[in-house]
C-alpha atoms as a PDB file:
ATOM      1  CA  UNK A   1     112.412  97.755 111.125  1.00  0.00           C
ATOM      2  CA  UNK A   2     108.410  96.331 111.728  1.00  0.00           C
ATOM      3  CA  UNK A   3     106.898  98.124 114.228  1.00  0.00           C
ATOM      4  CA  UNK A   4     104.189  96.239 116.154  1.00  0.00           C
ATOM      5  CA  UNK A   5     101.169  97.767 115.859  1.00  0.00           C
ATOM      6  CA  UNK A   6      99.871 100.106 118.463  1.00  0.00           C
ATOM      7  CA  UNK A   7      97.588 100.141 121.246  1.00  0.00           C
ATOM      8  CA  UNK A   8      94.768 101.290 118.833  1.00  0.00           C
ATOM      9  CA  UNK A   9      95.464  98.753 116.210  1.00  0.00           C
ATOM     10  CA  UNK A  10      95.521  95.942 118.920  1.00  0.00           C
ATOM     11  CA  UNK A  11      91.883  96.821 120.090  1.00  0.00           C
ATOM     12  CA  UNK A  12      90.961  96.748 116.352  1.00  0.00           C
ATOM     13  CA  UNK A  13      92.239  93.232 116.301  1.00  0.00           C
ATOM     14  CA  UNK A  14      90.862  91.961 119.331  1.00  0.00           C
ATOM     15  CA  UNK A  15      87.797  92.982 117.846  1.00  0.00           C
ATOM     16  CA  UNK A  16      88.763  91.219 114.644  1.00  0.00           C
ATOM     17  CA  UNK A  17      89.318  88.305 116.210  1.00  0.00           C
ATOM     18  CA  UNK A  18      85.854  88.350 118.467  1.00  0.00           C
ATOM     19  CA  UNK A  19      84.145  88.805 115.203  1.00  0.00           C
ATOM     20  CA  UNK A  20      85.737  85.656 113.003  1.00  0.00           C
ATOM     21  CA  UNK A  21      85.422  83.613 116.686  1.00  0.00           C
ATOM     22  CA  UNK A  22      81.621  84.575 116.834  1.00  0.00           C
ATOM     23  CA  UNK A  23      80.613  84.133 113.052  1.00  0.00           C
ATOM     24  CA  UNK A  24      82.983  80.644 113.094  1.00  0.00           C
ATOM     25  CA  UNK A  25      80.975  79.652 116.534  1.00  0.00           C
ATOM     26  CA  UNK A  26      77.545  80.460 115.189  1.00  0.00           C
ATOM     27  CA  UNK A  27      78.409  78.191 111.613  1.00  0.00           C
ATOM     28  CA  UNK A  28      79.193  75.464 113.848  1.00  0.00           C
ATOM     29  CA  UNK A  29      76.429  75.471 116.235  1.00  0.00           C
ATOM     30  CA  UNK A  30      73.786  75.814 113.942  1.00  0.00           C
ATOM     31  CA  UNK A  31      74.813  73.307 111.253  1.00  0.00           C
ATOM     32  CA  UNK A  32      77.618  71.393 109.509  1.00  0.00           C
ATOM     33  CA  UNK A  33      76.774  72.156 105.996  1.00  0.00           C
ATOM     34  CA  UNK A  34      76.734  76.352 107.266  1.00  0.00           C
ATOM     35  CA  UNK A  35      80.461  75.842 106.885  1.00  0.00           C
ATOM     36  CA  UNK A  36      80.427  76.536 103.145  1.00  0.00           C
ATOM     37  CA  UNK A  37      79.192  80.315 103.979  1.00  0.00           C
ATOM     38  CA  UNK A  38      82.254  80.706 104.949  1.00  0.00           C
ATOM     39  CA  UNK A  39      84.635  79.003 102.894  1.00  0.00           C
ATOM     40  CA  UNK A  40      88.243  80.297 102.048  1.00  0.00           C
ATOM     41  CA  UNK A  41      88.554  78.764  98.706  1.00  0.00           C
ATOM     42  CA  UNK A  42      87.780  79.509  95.173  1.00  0.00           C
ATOM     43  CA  UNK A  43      89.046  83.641  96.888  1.00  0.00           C
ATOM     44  CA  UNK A  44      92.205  85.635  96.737  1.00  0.00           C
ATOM     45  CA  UNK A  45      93.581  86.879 100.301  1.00  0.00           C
ATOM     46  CA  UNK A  46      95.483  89.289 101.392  1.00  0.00           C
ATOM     47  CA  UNK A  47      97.614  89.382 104.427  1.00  0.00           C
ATOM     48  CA  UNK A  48      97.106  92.327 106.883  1.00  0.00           C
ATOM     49  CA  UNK A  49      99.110  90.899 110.209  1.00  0.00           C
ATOM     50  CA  UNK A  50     100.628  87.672 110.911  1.00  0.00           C
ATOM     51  CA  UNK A  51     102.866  86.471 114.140  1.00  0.00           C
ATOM     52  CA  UNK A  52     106.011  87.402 114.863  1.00  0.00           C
ATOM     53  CA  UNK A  53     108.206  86.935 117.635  1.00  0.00           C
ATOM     54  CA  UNK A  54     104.700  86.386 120.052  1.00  0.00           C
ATOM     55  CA  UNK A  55     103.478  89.691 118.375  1.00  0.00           C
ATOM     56  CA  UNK A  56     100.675  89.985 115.687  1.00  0.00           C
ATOM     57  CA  UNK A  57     102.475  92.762 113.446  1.00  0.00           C
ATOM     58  CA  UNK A  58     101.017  94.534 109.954  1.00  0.00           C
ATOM     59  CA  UNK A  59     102.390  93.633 106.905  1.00  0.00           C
ATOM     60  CA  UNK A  60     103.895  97.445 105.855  1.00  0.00           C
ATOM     61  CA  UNK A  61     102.291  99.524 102.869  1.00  0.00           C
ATOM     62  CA  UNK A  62     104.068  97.894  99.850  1.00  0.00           C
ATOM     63  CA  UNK A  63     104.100  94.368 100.355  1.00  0.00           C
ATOM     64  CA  UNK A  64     101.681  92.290  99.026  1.00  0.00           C
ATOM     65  CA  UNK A  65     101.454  89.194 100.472  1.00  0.00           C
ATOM     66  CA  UNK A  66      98.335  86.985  98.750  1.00  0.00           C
ATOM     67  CA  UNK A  67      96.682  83.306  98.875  1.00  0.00           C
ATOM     68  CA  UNK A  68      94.339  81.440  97.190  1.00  0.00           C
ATOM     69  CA  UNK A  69      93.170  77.757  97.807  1.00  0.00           C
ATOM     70  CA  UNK A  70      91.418  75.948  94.812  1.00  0.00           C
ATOM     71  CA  UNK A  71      91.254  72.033  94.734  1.00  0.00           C
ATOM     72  CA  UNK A  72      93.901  71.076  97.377  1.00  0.00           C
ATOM     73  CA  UNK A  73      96.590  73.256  96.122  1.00  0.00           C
ATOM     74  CA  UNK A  74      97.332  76.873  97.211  1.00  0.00           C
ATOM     75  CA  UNK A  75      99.354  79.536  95.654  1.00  0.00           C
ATOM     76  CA  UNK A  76     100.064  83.333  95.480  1.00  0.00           C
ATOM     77  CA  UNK A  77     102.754  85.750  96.209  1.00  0.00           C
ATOM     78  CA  UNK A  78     104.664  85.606  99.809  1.00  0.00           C
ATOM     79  CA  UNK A  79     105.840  89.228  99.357  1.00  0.00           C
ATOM     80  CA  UNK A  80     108.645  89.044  97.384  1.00  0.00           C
ATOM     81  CA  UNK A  81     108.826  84.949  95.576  1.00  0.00           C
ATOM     82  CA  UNK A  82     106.004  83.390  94.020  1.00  0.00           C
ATOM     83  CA  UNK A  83     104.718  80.454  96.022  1.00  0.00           C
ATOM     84  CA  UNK A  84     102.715  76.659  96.141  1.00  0.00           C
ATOM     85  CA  UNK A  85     101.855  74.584  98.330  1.00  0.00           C
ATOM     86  CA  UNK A  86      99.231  71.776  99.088  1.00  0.00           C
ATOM     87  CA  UNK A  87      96.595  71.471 101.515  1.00  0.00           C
ATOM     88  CA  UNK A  88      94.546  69.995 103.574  1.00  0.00           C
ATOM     89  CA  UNK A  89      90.486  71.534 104.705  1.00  0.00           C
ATOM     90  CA  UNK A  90      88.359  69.948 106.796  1.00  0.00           C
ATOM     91  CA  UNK A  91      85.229  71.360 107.746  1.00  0.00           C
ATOM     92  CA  UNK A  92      87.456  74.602 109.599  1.00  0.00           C
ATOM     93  CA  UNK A  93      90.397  72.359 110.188  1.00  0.00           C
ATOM     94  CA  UNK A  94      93.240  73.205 108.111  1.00  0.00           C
ATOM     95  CA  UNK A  95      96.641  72.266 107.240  1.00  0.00           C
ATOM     96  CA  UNK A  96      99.484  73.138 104.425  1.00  0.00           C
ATOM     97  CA  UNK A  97     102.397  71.169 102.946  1.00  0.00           C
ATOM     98  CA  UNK A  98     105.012  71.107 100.152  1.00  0.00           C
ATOM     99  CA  UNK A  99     105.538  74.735 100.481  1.00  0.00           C
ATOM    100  CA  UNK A 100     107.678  75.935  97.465  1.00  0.00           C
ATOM    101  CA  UNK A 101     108.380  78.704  95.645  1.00  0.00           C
ATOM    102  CA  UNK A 102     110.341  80.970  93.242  1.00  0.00           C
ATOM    103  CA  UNK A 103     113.836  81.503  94.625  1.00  0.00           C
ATOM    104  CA  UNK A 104     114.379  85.398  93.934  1.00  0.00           C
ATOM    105  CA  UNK A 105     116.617  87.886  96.281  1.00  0.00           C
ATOM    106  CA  UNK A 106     114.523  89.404  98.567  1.00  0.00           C
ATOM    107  CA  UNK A 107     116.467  92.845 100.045  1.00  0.00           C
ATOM    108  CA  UNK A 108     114.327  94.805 102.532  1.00  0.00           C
ATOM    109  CA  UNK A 109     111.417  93.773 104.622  1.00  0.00           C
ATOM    110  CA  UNK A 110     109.736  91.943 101.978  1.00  0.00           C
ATOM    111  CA  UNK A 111     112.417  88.824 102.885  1.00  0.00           C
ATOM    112  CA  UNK A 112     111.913  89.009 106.426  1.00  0.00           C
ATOM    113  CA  UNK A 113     107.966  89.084 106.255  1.00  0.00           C
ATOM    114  CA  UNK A 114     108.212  86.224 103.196  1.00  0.00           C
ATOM    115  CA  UNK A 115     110.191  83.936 105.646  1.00  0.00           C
ATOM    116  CA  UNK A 116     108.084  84.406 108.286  1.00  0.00           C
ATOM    117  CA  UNK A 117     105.170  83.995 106.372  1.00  0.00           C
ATOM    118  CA  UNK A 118     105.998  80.592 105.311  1.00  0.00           C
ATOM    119  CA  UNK A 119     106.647  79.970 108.793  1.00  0.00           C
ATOM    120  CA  UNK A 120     103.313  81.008 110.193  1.00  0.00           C
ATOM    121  CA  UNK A 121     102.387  78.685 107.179  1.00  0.00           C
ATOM    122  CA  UNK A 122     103.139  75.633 107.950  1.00  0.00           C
ATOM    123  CA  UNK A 123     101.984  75.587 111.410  1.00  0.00           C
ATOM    124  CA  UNK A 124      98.416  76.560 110.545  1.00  0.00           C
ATOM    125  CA  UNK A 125      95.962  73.864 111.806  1.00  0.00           C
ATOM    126  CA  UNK A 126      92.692  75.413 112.011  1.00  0.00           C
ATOM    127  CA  UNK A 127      91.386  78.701 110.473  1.00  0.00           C
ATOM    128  CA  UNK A 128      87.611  81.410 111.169  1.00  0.00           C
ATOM    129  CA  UNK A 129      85.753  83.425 109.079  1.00  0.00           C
ATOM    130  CA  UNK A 130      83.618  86.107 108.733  1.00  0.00           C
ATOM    131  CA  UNK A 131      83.366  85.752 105.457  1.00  0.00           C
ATOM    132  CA  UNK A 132      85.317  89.121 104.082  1.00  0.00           C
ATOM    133  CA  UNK A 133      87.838  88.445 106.650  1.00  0.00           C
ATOM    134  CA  UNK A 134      89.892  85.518 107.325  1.00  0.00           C
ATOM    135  CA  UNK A 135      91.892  84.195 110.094  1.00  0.00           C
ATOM    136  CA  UNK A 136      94.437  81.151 110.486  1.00  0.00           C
ATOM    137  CA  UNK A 137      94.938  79.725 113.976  1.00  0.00           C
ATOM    138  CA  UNK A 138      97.973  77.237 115.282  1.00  0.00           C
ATOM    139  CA  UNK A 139      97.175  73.998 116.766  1.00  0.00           C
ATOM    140  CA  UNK A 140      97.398  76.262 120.639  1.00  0.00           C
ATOM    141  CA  UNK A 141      94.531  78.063 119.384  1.00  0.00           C
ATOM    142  CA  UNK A 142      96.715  81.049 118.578  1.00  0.00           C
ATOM    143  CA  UNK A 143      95.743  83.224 115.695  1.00  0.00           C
ATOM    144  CA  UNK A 144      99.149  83.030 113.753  1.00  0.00           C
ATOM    145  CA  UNK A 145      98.386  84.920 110.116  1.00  0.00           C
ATOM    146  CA  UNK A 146      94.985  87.374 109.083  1.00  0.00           C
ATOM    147  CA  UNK A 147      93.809  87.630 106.073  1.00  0.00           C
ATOM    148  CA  UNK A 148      91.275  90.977 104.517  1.00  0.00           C
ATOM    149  CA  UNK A 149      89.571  89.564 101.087  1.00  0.00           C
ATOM    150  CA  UNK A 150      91.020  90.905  98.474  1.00  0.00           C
ATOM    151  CA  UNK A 151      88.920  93.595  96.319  1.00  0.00           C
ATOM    152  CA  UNK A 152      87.555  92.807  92.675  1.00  0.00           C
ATOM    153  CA  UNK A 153      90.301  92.672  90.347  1.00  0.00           C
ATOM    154  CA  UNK A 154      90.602  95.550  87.957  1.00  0.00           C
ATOM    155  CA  UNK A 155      93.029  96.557  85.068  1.00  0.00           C
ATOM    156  CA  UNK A 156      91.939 100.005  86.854  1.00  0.00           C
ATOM    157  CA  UNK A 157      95.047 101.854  88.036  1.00  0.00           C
ATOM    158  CA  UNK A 158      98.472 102.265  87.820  1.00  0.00           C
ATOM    159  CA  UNK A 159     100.693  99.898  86.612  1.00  0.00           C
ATOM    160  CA  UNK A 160     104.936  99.533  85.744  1.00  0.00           C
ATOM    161  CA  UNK A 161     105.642  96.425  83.452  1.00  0.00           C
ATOM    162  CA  UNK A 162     107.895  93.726  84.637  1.00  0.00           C
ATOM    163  CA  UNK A 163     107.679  91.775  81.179  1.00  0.00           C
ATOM    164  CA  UNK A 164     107.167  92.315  77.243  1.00  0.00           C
ATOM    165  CA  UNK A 165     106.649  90.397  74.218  1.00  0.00           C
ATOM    166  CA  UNK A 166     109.406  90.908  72.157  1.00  0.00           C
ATOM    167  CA  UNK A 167     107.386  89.830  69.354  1.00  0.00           C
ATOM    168  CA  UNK A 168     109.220  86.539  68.907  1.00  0.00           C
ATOM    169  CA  UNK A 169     107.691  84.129  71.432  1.00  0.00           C
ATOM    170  CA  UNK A 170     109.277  85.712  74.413  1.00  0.00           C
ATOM    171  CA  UNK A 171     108.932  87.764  77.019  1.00  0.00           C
ATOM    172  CA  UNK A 172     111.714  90.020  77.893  1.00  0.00           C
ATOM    173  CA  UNK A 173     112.457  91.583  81.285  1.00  0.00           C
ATOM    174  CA  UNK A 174     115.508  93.536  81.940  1.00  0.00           C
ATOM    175  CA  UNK A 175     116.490  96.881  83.481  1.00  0.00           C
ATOM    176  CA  UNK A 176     114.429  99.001  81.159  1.00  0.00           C
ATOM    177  CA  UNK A 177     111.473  97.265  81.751  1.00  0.00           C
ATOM    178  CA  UNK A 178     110.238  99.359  84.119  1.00  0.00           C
ATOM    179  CA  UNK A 179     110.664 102.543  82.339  1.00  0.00           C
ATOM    180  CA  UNK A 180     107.339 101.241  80.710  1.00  0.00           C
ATOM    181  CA  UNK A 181     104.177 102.271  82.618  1.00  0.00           C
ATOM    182  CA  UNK A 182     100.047 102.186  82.335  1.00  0.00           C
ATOM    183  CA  UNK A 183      97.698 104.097  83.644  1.00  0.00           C
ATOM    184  CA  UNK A 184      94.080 102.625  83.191  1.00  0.00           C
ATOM    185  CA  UNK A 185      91.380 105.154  84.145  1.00  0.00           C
ATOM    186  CA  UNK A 186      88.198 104.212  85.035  1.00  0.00           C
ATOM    187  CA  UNK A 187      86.714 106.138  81.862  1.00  0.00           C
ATOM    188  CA  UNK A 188      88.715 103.640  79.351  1.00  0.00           C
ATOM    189  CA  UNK A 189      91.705 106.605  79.134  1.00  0.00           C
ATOM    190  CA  UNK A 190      95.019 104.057  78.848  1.00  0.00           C
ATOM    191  CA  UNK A 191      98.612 106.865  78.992  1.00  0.00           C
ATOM    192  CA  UNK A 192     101.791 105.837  80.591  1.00  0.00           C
ATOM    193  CA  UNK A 193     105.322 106.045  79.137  1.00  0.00           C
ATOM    194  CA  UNK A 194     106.597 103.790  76.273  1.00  0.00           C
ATOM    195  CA  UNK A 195     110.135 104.021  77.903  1.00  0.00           C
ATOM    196  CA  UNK A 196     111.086 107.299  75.495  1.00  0.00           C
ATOM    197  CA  UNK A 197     107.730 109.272  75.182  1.00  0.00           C
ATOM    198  CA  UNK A 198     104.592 109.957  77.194  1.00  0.00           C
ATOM    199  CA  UNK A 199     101.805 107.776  75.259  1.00  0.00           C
ATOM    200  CA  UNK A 200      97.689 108.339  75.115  1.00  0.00           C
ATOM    201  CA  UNK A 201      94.856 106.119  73.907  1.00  0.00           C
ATOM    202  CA  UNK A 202      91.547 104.401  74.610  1.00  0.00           C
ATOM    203  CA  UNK A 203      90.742 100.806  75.487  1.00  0.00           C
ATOM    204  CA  UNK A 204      87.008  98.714  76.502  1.00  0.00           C
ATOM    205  CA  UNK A 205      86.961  96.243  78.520  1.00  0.00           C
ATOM    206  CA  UNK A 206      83.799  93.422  79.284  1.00  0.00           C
ATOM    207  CA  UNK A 207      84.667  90.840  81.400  1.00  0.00           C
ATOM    208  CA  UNK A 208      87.930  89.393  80.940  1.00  0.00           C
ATOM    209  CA  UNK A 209      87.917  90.662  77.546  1.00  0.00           C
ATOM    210  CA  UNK A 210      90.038  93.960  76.358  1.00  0.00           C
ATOM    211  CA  UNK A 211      90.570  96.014  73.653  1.00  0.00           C
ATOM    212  CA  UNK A 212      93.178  98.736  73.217  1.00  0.00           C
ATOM    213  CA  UNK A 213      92.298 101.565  70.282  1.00  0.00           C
ATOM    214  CA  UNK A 214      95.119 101.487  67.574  1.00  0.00           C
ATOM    215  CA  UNK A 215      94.739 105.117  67.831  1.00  0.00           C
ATOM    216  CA  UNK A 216      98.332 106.364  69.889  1.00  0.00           C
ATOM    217  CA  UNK A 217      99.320 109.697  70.357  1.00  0.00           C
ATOM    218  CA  UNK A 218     102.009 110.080  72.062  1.00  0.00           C
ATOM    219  CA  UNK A 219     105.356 113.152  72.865  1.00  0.00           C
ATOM    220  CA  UNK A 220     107.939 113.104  70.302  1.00  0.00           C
ATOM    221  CA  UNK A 221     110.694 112.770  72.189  1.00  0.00           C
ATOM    222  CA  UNK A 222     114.072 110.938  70.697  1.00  0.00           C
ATOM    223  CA  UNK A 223     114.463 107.821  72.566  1.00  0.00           C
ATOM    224  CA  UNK A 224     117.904 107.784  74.569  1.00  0.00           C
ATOM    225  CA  UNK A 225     118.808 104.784  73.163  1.00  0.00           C
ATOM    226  CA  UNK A 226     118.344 102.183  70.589  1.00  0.00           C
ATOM    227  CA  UNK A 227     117.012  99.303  73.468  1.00  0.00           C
ATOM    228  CA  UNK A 228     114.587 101.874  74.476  1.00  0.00           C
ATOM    229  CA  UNK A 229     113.034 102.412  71.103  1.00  0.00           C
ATOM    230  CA  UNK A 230     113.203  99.078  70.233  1.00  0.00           C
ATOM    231  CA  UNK A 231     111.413  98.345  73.655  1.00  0.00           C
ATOM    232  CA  UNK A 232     108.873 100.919  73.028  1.00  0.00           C
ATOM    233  CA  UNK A 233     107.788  99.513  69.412  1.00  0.00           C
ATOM    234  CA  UNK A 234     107.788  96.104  71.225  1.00  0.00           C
ATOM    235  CA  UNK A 235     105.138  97.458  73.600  1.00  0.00           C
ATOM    236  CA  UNK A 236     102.668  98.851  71.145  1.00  0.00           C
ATOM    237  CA  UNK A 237     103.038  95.640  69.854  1.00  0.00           C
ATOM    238  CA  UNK A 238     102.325  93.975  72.462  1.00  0.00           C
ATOM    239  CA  UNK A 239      99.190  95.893  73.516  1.00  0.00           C
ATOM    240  CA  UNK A 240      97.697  96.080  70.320  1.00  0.00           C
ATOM    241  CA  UNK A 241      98.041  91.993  70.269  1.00  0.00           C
ATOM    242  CA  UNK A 242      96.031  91.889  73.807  1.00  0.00           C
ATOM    243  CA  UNK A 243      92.862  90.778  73.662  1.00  0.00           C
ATOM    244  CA  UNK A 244      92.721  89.325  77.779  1.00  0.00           C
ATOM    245  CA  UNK A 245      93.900  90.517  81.002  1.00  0.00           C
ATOM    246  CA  UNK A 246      93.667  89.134  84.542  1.00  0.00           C
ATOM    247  CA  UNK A 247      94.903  90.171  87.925  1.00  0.00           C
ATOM    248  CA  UNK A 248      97.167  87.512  89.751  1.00  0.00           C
ATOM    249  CA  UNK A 249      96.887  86.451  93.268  1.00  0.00           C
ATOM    250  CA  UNK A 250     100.049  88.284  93.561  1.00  0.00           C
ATOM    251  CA  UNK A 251      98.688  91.438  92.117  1.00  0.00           C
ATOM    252  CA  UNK A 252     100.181  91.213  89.602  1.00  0.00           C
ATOM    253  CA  UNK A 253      98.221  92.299  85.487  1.00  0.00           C
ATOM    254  CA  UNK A 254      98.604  90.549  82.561  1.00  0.00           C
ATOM    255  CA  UNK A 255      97.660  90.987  79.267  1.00  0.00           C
ATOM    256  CA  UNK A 256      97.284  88.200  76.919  1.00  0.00           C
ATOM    257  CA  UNK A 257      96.859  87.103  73.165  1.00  0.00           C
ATOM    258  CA  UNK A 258      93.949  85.118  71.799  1.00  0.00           C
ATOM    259  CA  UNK A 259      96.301  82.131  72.016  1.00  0.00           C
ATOM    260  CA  UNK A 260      97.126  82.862  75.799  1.00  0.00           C
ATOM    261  CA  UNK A 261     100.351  83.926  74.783  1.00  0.00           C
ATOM    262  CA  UNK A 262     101.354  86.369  77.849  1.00  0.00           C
ATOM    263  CA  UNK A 263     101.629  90.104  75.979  1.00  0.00           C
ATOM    264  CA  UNK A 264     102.230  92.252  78.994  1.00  0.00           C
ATOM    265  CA  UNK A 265     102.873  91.759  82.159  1.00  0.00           C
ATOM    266  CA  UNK A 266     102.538  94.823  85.029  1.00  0.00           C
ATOM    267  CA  UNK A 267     103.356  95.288  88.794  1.00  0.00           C
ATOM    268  CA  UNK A 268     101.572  97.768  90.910  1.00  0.00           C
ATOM    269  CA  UNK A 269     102.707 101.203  90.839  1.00  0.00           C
ATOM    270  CA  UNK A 270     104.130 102.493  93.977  1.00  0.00           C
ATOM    271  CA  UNK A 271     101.825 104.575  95.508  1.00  0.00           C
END
C-alpha cells in the first residue's frame, strides 16, 4: 500500500515547488535564451513523487523510476519495464508521445507506480527547474510528476547481475543469475560471489574505461551444481573481457568488450 506522504513531507514540497516556480519565473523574466540554464536534457532523472489519485505520493525505497531526454526521444526505466517515448520541448513547454516499452510482469508496487507513471506521462504539458531539481506540470498548472537529478554514475557499490556472457555471443539470464554479485569499493577492491565461492580482486577505472586484475582469489568451496560452476567460469570470463562500463538511466551497470559486446550486466543491490 503507498502511503501519501506526511504533513512534514508536504511542507518540503510546497517548498519544492516555490523554489522550481521562482528559479522558472526569474529564467523567463530576465531572458529567453536563460532557458538553457535550466534545461532537462542531455541529464538522467529520477522520480521522487508523482500524482496519484489528487495526491503527490513518494515513489517507495526500491523503485527506481528514471528519464532522460536527448534529441526528441526520451527513455529510461518506469520502475519495473524499460521505456521510450518521443517528445516535444519548447522553451518550458513540454509534451510526450509514442510511449512504449518492455512488456515484463510487474508484481508489487513497482506495477502500480509504472502505470501511473506513464499516466502522469502523457499528460505533461509544461515542466520548472531549478536546475538539480525538476518538475513536470499538466496543462491545469498542476505539478503531476518530480524529478531529483540523478547523482554521477559510478561502478561504485553493490551490484547482483541480471546477465552474463556465456562466452558464445550471448548473454544468459536465468534463475542463477543472481547468485552472482559485485562489490566495487571506492579503493579499486572488486569481491562478490561467483555463484559457488566468495571471490577477491582489484580493478582501475579512468573514465569510462576499466580494468579488472587477472589476479582472483577466491573460497574453495564445491559448487552445488554443474550450471553454477559453469556460470561462475563464465563470469571470470566475462570480467576479464571488460574493458567499459556505464550506468543506465535505469540504474542499471554494464560492462562491455572492446567491440561493445555487453560482458556483464548488474542491478542494484538491495539495500
Amino acid at each position: 500500500m503507498i502511503k501519501v506522504r506526511s504533513t512534514a513531507a508536504a511542507v518540503c514540497a510546497i517548498a519544492l515547488t516555490a523554489s522550481l516556480a521562482a528559479s522558472a519565473m526569474a529564467a523567463e523574466e530576465a531572458d529567453p535564451e536563460l532557458i538553457g540554464v535550466f534545461s532537462i536534457e542531455d541529464m538522467t532523472w529520477m522520480l521522487t513523487s508523482q500524482l496519484v489519485d489528487g495526491e503527490l505520493v513518494p515513489v517507495p525505497d526500491g523503485v527506481l523510476v528514471s528519464l532522460r531526454m536527448e534529441d526528441g526521444r526520451a527513455g529510461g526505466s518506469g520502475g519495473c519495464n524499460s521505456y521510450f517515448a518521443s517528445y516535444q520541448l519548447d522553451g518550458f513547454d513540454v509534451s510526450f508521445s509514442e510511449i512504449g516499452s518492455t512488456l515484463m510482469a510487474c508484481p508489487g508496487p513497482a506495477g502500480n507506480i509504472e502505470q501511473a507513471y506513464f499516466a502522469n506521462l502523457g499528460r505533461v504539458a509544461s515542466y520548472q527547474s531549478g536546475g538539480i531539481q525538476m518538475a513536470f506540470l499538466d496543462a491545469d498548472g498542476e505539478f503531476i510528476l518530480e524529478f531529483d537529478l540523478a547523482p554521477d554514475a559510478s561502478v561504485v557499490g553493490s551490484w547482483v547481475a541480471t546477465g552474463i556472457n556465456n562466452g558464445t555471443g550471448g548473454v544468459v539470464s536465468s534463475e542463477i543469475t543472481s547468485e552472482v554479485t559485485a562489490d566495487f569499493s571506492a579503493d579499486g577492491d572488486l569481491t562478490g560471489s561467483d555463484g559457488c565461492n566468495d571471490y577477491f580482486t582489484s580493478y582501475e577505472v579512468d573514465g569510462d574505461s576499466i580494468t579488472i586484475s587477472e589476479l582472483f582469489g577466491s573460497t574453495k568451496m564445491a559448487c552445488m551444481s554443474e550450471e553454477l560452476a559453469e556460470q561462475s567460469q563464465q563470469y571470470y570470463a566475462a570480467l576479464g573481457a571488460a574493458t567499459t562500463w556505464s550506468v543506465e538511466a535505469s540504474g542499471r551497470l554494464e560492462l562491455r568488450d572492446d567491440g561493445g559486446a555487453l560482458q556483464v550486466s548488474y542491478e542494484p543491490a538491495a539495500s
